[in-house]
N, C-alpha and C. Protein backbone atom coordinates (compact mmCIF):
# COMPACT_ATOMS: atom_id res chain seq x y z
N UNK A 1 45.28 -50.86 -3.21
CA UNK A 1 45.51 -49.52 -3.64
C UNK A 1 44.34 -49.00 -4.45
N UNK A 2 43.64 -50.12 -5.20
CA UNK A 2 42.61 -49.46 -6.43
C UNK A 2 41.67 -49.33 -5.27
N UNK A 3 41.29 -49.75 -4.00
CA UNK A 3 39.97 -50.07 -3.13
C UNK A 3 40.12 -48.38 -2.58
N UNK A 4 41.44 -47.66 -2.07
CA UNK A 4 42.23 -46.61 -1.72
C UNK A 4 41.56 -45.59 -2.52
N UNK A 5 41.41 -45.77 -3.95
CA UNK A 5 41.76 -44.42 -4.59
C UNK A 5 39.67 -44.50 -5.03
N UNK A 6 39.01 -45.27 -5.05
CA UNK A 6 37.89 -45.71 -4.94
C UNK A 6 37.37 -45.04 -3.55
N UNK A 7 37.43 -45.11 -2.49
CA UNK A 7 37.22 -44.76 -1.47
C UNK A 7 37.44 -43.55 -1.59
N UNK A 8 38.63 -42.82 -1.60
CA UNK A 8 38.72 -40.84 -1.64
C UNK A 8 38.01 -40.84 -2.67
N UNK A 9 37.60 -40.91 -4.01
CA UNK A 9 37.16 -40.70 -5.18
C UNK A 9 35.45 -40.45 -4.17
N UNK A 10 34.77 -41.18 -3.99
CA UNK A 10 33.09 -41.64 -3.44
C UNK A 10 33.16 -40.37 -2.00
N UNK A 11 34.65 -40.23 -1.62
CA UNK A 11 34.24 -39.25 -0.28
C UNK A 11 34.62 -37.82 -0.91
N UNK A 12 35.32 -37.58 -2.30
CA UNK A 12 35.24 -36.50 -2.50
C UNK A 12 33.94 -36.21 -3.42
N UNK A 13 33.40 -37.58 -4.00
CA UNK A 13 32.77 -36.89 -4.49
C UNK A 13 31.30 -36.74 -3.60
N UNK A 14 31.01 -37.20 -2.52
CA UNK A 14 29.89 -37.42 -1.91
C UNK A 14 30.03 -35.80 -1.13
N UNK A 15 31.45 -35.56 -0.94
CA UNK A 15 31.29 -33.74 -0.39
C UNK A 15 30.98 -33.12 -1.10
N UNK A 16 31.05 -33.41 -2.71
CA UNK A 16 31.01 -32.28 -3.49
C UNK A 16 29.27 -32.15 -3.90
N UNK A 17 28.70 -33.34 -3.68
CA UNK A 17 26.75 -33.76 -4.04
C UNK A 17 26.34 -32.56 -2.69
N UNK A 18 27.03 -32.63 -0.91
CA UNK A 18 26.74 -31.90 -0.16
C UNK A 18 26.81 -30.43 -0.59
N UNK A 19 27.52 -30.14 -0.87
CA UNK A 19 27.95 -28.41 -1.31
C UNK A 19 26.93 -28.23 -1.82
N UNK A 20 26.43 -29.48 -3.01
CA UNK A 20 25.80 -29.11 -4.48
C UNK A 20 24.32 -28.86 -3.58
N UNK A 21 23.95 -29.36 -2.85
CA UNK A 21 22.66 -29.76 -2.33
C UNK A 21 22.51 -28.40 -1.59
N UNK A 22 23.61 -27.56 -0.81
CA UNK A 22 23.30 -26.56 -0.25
C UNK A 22 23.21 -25.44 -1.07
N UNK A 23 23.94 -25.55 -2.25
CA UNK A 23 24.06 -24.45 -3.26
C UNK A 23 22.52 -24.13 -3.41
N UNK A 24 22.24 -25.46 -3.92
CA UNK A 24 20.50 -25.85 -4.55
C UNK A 24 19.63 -25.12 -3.65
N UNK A 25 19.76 -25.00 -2.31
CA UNK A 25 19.01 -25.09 -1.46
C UNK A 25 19.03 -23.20 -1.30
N UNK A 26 19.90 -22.48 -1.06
CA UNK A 26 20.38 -21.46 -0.91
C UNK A 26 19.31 -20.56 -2.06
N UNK A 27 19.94 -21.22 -3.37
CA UNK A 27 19.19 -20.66 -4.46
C UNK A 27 17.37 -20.56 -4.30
N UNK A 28 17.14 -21.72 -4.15
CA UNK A 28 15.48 -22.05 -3.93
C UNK A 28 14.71 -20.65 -3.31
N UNK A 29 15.38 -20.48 -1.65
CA UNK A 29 15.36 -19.91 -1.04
C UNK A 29 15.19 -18.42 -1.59
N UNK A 30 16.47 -18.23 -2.24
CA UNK A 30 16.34 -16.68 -3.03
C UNK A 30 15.22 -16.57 -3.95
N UNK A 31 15.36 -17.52 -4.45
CA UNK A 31 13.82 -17.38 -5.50
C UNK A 31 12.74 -17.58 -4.54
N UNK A 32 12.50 -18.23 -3.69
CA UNK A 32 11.25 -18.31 -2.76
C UNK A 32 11.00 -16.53 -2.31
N UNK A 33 12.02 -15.93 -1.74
CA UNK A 33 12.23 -14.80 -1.53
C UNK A 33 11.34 -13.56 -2.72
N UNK A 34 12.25 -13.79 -3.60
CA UNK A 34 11.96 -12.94 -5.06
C UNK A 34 10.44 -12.81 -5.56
N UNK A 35 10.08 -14.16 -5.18
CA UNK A 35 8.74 -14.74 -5.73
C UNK A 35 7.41 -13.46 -4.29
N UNK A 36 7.88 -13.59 -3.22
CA UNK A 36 7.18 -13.31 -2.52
C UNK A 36 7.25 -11.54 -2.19
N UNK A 37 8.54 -11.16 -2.80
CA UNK A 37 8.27 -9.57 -2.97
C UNK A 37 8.05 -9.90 -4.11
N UNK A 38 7.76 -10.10 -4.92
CA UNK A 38 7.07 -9.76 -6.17
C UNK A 38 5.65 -9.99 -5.61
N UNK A 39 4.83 -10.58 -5.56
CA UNK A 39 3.30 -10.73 -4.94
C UNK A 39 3.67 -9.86 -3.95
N UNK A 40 3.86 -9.15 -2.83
CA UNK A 40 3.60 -8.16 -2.04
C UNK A 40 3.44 -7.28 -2.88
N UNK A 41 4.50 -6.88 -3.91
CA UNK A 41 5.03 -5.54 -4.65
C UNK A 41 3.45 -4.85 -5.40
N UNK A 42 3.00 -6.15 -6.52
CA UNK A 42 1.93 -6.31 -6.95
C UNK A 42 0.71 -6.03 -5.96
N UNK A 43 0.53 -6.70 -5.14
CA UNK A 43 -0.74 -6.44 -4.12
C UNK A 43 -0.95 -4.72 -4.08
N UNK A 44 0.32 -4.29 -3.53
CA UNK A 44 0.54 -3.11 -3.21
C UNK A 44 -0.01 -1.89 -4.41
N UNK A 45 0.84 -1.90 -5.58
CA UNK A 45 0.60 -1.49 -6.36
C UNK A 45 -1.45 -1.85 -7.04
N UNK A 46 -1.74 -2.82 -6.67
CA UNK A 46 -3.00 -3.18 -7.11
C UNK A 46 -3.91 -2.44 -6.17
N UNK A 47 -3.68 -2.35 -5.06
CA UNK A 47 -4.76 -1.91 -4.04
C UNK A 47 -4.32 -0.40 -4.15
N UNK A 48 -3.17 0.34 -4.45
CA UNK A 48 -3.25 1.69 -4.73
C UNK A 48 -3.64 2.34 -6.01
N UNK A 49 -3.79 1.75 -7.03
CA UNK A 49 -3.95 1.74 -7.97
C UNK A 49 -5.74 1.80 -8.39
N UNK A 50 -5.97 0.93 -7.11
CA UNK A 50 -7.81 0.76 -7.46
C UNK A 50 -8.35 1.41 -6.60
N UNK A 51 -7.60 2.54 -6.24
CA UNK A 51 -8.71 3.87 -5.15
C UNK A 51 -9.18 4.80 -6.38
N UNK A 52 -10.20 4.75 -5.76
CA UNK A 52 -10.98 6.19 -6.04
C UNK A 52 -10.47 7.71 -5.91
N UNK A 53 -10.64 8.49 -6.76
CA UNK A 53 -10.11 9.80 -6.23
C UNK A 53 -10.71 10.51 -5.50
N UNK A 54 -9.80 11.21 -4.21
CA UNK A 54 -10.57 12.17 -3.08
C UNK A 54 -11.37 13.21 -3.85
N UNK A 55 -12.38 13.35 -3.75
CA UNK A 55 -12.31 14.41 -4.76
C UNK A 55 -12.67 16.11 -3.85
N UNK A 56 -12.61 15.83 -2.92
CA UNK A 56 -12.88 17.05 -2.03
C UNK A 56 -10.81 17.36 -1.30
N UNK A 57 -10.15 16.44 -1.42
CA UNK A 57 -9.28 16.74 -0.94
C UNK A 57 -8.28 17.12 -2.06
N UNK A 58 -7.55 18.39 -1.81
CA UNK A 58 -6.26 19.08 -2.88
C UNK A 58 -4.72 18.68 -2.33
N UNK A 59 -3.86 18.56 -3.37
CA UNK A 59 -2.69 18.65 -2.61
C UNK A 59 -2.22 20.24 -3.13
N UNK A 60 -1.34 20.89 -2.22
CA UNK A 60 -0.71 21.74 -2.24
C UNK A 60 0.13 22.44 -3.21
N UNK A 61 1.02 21.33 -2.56
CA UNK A 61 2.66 21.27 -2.83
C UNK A 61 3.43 20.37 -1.62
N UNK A 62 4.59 20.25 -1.79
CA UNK A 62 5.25 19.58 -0.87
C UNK A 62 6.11 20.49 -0.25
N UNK A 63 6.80 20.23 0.92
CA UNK A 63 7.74 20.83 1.94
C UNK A 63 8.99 19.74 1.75
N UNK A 64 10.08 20.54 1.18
CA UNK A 64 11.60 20.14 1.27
C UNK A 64 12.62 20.99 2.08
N UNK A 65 13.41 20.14 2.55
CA UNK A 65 14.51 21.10 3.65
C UNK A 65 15.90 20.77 1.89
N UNK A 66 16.32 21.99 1.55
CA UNK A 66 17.06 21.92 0.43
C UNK A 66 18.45 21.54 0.94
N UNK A 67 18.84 21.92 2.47
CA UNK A 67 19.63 21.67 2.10
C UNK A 67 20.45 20.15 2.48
N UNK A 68 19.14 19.72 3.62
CA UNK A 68 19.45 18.15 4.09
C UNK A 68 18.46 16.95 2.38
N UNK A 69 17.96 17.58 1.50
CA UNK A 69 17.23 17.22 0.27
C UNK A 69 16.55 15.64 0.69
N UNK A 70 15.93 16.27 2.22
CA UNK A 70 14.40 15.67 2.48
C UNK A 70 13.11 16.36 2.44
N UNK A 71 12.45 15.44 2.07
CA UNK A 71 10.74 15.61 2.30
C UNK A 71 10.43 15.77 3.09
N UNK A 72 10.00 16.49 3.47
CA UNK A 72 9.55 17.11 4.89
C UNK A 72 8.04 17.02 5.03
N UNK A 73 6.88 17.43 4.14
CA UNK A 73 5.70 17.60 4.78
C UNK A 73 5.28 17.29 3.34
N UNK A 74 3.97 17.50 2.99
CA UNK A 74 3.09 17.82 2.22
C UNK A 74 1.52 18.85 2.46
N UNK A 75 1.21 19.41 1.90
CA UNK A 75 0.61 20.63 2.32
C UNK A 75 -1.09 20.06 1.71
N UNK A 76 -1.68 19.94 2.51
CA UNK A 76 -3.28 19.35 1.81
C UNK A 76 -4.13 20.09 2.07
N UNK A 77 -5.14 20.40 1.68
CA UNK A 77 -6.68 21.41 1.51
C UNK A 77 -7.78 20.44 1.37
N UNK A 78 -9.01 20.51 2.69
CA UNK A 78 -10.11 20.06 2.45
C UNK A 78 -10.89 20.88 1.31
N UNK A 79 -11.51 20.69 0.68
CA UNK A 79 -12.40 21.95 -0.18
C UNK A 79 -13.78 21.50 0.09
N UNK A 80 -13.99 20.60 1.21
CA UNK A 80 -15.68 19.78 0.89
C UNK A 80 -15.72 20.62 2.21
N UNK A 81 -17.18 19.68 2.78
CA UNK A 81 -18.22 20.65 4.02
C UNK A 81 -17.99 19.94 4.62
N UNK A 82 -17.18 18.43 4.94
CA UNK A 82 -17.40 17.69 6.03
C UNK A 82 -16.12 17.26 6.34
N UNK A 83 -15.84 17.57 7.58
CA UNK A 83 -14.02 16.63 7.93
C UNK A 83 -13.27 15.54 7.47
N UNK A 84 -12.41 15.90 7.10
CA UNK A 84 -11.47 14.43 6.53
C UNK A 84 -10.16 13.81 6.92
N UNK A 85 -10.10 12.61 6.75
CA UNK A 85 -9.25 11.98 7.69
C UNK A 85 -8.16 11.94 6.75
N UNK A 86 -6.75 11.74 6.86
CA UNK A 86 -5.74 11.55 6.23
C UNK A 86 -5.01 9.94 6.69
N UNK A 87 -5.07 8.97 6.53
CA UNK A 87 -4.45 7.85 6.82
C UNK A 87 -3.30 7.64 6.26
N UNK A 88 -2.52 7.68 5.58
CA UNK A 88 -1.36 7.32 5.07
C UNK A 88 -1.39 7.92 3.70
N UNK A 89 0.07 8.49 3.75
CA UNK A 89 1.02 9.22 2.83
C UNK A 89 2.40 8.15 2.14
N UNK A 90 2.16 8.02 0.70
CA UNK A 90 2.86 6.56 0.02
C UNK A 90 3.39 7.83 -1.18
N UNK A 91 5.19 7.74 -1.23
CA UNK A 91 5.68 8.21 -1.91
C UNK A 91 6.38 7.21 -3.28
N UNK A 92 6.05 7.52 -4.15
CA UNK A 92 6.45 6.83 -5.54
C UNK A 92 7.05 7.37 -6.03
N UNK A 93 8.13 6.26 -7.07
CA UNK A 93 9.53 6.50 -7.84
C UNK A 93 8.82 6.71 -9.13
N UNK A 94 8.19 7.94 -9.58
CA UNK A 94 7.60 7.52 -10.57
C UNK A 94 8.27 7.08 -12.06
N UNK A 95 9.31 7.19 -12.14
CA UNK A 95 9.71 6.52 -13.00
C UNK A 95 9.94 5.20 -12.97
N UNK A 96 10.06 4.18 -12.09
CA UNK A 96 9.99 3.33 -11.57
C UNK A 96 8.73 2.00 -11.17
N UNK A 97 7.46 3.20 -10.49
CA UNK A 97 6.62 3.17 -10.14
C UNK A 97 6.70 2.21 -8.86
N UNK A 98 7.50 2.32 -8.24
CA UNK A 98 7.64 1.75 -7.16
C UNK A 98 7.25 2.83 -5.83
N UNK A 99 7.08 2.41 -4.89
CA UNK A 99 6.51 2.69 -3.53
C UNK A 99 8.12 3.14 -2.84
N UNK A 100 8.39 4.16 -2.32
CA UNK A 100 9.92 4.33 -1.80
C UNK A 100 9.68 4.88 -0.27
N UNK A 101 8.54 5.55 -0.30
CA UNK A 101 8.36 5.68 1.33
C UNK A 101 7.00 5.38 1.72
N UNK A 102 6.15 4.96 2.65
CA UNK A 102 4.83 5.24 3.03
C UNK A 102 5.08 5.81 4.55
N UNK A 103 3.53 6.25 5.31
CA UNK A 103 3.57 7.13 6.44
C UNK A 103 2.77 6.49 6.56
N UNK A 104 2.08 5.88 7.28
CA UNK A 104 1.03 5.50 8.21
C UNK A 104 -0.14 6.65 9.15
N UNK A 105 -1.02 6.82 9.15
CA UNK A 105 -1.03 7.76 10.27
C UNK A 105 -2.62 7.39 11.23
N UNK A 106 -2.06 7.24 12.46
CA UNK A 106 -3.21 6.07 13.26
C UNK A 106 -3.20 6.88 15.26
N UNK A 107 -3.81 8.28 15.39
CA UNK A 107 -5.23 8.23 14.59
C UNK A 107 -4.86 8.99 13.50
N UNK A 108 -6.36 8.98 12.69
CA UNK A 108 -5.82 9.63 11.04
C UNK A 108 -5.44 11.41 11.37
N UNK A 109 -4.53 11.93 10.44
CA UNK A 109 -4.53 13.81 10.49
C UNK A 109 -5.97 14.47 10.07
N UNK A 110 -6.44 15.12 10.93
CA UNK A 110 -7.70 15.44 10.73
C UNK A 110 -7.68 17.09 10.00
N UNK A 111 -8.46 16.93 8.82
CA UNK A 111 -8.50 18.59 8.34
C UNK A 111 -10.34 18.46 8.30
N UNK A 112 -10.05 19.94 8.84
CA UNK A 112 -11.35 20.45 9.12
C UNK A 112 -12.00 20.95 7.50
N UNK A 113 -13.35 21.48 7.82
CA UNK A 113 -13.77 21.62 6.11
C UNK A 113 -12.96 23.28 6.00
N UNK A 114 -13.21 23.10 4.74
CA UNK A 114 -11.59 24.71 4.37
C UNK A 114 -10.74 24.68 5.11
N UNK A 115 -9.88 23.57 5.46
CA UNK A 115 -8.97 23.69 6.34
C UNK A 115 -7.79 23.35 5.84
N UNK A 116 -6.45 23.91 5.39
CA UNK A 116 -5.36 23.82 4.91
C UNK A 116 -4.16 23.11 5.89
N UNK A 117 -3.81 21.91 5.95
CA UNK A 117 -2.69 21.78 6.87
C UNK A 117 -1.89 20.91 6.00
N UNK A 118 -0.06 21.10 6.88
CA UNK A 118 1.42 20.27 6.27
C UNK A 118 1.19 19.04 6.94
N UNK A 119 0.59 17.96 6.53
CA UNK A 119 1.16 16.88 7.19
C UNK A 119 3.18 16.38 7.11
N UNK A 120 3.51 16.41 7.95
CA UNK A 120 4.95 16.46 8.60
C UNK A 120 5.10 14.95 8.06
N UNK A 121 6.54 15.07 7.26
CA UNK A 121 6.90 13.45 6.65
C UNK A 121 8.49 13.33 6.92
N UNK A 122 9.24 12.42 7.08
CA UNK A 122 10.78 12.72 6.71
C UNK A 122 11.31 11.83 6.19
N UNK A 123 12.25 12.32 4.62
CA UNK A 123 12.36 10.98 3.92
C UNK A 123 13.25 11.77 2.89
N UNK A 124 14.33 11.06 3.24
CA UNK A 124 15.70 11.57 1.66
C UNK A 124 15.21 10.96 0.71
N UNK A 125 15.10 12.58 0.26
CA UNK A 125 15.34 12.21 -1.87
C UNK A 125 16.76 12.09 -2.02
N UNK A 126 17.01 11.49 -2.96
CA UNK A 126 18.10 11.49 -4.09
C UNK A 126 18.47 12.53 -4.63
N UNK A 127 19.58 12.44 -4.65
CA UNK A 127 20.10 13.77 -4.92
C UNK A 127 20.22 14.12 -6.41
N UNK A 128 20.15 13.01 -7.52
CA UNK A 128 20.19 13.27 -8.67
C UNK A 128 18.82 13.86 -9.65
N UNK A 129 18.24 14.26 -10.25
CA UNK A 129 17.22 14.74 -10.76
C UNK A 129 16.25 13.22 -11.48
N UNK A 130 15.13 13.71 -9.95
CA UNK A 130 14.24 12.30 -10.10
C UNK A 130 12.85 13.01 -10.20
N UNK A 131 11.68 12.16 -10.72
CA UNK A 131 10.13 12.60 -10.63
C UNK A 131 9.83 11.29 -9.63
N UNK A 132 8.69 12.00 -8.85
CA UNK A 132 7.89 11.65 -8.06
C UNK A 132 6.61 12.02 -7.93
N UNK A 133 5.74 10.92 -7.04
CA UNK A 133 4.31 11.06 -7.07
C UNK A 133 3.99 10.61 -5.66
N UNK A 134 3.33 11.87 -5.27
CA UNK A 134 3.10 11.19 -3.79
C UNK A 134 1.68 11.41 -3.61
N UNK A 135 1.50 10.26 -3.02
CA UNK A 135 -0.32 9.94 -3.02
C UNK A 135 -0.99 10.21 -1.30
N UNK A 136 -1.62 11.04 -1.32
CA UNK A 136 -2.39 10.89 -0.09
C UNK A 136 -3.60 10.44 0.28
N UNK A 137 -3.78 9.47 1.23
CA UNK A 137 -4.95 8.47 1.38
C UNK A 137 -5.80 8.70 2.62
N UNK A 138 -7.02 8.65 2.19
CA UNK A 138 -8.18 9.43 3.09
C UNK A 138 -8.37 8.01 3.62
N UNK A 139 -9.07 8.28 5.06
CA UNK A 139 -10.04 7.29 5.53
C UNK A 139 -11.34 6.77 5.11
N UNK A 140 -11.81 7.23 4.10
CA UNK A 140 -12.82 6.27 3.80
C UNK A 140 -11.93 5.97 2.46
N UNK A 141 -11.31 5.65 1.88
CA UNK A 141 -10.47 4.91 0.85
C UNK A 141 -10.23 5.80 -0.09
N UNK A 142 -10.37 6.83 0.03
CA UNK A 142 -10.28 7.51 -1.78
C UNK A 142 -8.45 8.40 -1.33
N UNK A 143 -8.05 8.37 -2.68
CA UNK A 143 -6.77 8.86 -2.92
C UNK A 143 -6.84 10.13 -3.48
N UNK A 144 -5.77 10.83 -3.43
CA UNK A 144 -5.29 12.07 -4.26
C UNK A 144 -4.05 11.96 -4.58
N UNK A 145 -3.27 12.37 -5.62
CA UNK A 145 -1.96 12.54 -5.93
C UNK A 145 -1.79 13.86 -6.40
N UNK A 146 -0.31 14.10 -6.62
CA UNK A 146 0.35 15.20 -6.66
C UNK A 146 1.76 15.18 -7.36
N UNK A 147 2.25 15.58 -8.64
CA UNK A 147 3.71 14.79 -9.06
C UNK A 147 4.84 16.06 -8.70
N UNK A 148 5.70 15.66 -8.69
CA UNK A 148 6.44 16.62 -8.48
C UNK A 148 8.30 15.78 -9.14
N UNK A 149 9.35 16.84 -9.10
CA UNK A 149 10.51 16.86 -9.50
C UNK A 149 11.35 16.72 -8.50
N UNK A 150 12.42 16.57 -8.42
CA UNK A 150 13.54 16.93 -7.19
C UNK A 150 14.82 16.36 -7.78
N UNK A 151 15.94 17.39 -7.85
CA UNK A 151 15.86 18.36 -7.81
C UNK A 151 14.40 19.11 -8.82
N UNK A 152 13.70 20.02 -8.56
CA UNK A 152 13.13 20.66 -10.09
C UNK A 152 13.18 20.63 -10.87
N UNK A 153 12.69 19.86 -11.77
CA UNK A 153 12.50 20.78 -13.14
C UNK A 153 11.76 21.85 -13.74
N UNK A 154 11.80 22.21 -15.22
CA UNK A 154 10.85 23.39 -15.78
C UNK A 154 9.64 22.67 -15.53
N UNK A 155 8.57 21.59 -16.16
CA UNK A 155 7.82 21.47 -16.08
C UNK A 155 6.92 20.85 -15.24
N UNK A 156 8.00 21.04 -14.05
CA UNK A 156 6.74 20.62 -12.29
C UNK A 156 6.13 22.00 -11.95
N UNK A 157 5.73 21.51 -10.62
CA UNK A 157 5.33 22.29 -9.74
C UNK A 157 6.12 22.68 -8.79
N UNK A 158 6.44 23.97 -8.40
CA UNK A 158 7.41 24.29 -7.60
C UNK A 158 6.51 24.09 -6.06
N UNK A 159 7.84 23.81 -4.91
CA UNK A 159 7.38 23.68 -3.51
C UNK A 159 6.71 24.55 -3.03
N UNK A 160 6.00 24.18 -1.89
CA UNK A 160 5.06 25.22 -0.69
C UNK A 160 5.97 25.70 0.23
């Protein structure tokens, strides 16, 4: 009987080391996870962070549809003498400072010199009263930003 209760004792507890081992394992995993958006997150933020400013390119204002309370476009101005490429449009939580949308754009949106155009975006804001910063990125590397509110506040910039 003692050999009996010895035996279930070693098989319950040898299931319970298995569980423990997958628990362990599960966890690792999440942190392996965590660990590796954190280094993307960082990269990201580091390589936007270390552009140069466009300095021939303006932003506008932005384009919102009020009543679906998406982003719709952003409105950009060459002011230099020579054509410029637009490669990607990266929208930030700026309170946050996190990255919440990017645009890619391949081939790049081309503005001519004095040439005013909406590059076309689509992307729900939040509906609660947030600030944002949306950065637009030229082809030879230099950035511009632009902050804005949504809903509005007094001290933004109202839409195009």
């Amino acid at each position: 009987m003692v050999a009996f209760f010895t035996v279930k004792a070693l098989s319950e507890a040898s299931s319970g080391v298995g569980i423990w081992k997958k628990g362990l394992a599960a966890l690792s995993l999440v942190f392996i996870g965590i660990i590796i958006v954190s280094a993307v997150y960082f990269y990201v933020q580091a390589s936007l962070a270390g552009m140069p400013e466009a300095e021939n390119l303006e932003i506008e204002g932005v384009k919102i549809d009020w009543k679906d309370s998406r982003l719709t476009g952003v409105e950009v101005a060459n002011n230099g003498s020579k054509p410029l490429g637009i490669v990607k449009v990266v929208l930030l939580d700026a309170e946050a400072r996190l990255a919440v949308y990017s645009q890619g754009f391949s081939p790049p949106v081309m503005l001519n010199a004095g040439e005013v155009k909406v590059v076309n975006l689509s992307h729900k804001l939040l509906a609660h009263p947030r600030d944002y910063e949306i950065m637009v990125v030229t082809a030879d590397g230099a950035a511009k930003t632009y902050d804005f509110s949504y809903p509005f506040r007094r001290h933004t910039a109202h839409p195009v």
